[in-house]
Protein backbone atom coordinates (compact mmCIF):
# COMPACT_ATOMS: atom_id res chain seq x y z
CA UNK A 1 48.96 -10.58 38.72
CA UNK A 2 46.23 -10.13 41.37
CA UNK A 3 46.46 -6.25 40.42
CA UNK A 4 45.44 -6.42 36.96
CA UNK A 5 48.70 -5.24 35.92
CA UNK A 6 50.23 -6.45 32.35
CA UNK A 7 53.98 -6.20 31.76
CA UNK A 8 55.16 -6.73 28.29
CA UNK A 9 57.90 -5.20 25.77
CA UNK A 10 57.45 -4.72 22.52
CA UNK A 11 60.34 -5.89 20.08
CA UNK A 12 58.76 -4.96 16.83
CA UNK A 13 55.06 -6.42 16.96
CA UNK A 14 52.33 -5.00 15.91
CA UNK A 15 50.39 -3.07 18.38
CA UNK A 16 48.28 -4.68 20.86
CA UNK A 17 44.46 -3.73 20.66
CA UNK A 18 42.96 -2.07 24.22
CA UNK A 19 39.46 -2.41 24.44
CA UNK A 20 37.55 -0.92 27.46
CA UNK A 21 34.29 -2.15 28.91
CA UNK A 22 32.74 0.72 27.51
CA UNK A 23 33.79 0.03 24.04
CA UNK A 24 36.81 2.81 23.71
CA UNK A 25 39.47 1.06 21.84
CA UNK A 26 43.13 2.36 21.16
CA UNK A 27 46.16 0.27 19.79
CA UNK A 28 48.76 0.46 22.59
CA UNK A 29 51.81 2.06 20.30
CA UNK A 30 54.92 0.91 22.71
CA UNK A 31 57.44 -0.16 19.90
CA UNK A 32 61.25 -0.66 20.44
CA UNK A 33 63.76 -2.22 17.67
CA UNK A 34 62.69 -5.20 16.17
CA UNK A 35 64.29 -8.25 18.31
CA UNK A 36 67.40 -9.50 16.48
CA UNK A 37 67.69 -6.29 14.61
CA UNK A 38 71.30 -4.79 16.41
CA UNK A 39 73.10 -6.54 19.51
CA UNK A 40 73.55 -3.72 21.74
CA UNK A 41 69.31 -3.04 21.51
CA UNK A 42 67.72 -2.05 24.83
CA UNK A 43 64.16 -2.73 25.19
CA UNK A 44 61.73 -1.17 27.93
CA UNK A 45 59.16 -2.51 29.89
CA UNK A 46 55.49 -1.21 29.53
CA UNK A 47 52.75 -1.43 32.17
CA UNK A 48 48.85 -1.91 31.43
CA UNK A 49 46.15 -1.75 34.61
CA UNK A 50 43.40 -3.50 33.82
CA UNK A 51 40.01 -2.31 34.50
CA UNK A 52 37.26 -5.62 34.71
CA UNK A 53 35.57 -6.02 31.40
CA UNK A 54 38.74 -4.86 29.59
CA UNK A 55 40.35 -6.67 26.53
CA UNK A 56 43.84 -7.09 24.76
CA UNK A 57 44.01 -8.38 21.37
CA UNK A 58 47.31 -9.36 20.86
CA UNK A 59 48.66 -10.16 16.63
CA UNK A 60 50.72 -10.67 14.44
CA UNK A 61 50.61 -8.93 10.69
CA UNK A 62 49.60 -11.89 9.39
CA UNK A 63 46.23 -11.21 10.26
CA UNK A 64 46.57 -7.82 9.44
CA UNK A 65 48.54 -7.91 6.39
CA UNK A 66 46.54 -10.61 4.73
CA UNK A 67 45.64 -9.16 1.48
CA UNK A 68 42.47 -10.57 -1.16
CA UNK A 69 42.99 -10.67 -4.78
CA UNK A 70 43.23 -7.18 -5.57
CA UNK A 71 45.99 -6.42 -3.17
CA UNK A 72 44.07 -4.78 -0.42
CA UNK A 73 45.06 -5.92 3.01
CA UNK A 74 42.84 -6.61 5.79
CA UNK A 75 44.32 -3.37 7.96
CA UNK A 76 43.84 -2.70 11.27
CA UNK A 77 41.19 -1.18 10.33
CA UNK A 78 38.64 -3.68 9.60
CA UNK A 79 40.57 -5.88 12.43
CA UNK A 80 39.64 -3.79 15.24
CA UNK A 81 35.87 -3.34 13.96
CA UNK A 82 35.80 -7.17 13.27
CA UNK A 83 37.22 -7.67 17.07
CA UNK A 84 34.38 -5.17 18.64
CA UNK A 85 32.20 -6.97 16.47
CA UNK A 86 32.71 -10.58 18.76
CA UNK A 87 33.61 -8.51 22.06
CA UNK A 88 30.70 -10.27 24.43
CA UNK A 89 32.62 -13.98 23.22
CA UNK A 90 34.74 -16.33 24.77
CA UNK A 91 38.25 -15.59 24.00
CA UNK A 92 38.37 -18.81 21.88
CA UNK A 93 35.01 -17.94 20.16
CA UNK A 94 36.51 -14.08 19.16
CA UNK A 95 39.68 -15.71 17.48
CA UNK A 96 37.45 -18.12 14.79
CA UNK A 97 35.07 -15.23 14.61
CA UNK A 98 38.09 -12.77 13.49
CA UNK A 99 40.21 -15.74 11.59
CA UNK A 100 36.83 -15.81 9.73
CA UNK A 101 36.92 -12.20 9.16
CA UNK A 102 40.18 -12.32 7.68
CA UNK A 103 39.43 -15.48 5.58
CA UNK A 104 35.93 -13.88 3.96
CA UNK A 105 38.30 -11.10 2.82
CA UNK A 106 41.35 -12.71 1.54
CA UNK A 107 38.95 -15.77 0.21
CA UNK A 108 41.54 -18.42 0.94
CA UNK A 109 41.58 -20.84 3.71
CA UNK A 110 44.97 -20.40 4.72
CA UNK A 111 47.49 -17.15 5.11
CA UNK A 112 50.52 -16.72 3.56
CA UNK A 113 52.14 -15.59 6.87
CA UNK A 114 51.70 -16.68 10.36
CA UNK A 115 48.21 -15.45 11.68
CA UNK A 116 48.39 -15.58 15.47
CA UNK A 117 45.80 -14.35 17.79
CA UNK A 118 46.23 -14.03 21.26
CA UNK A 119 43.09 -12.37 23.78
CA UNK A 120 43.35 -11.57 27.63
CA UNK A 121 40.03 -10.67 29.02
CA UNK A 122 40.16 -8.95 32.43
CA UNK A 123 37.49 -10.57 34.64
């Protein structure tokens, strides 16, 4: 909206990433029961204001829960330095820059789960 206001619920996604102009970043922990999980669920509604210059990563764990060869996943971690890492991009530009991230460290060109990237930049 023309406030910078985000509305979203979260049915059992991973946490978006908050970035601030100045570089703070926090993962936005608003969980509720997974979607699907028990008919009578309720979910809530959260609010985000937008400051200009902010970002939201949004995810799903198959970017973070890509693991390499040994086992070791990708994390959130290493996901949130990869995404400060491309900050100053295009929205378009930061999601091959952190898909690229992800497939360095699993070295394999494709995921066994879904790996969906979604950015809002606040402009």
């Amino acid at each position: 909206t023309t406030n910078r206001t985000f509305v979203f619920s979260n049915a059992g996604h991973n946490p978006p990433l908050l970035i601030k102009p100045d570089g703070e970043q926090r993962f936005v922990e608003y969980g509720d029961t997974p979607l699907g999980m028990f008919a009578d669920a309720r979910y809530h509604q959260h609010f985000i204001r937008f400051e200009k210059g902010q970002v939201m990563v949004l995810y799903t764990d198959g970017i973070t829960e890509a693991a390499n060869e040994s086992g070791d996943e990708y994390g959130t971690e290493r996901f949130a330095k990869r995404v400060l890492e491309c900050i100053d991009l295009p929205a378009k530009q930061m999601i091959d820059f952190i898909r690229k991230g992800v497939a360095d460290f699993t070295e394999r060109k494709f995921l066994d789960d879904d790996g969906t990237i979604f950015i809002v930049k606040a402009t």
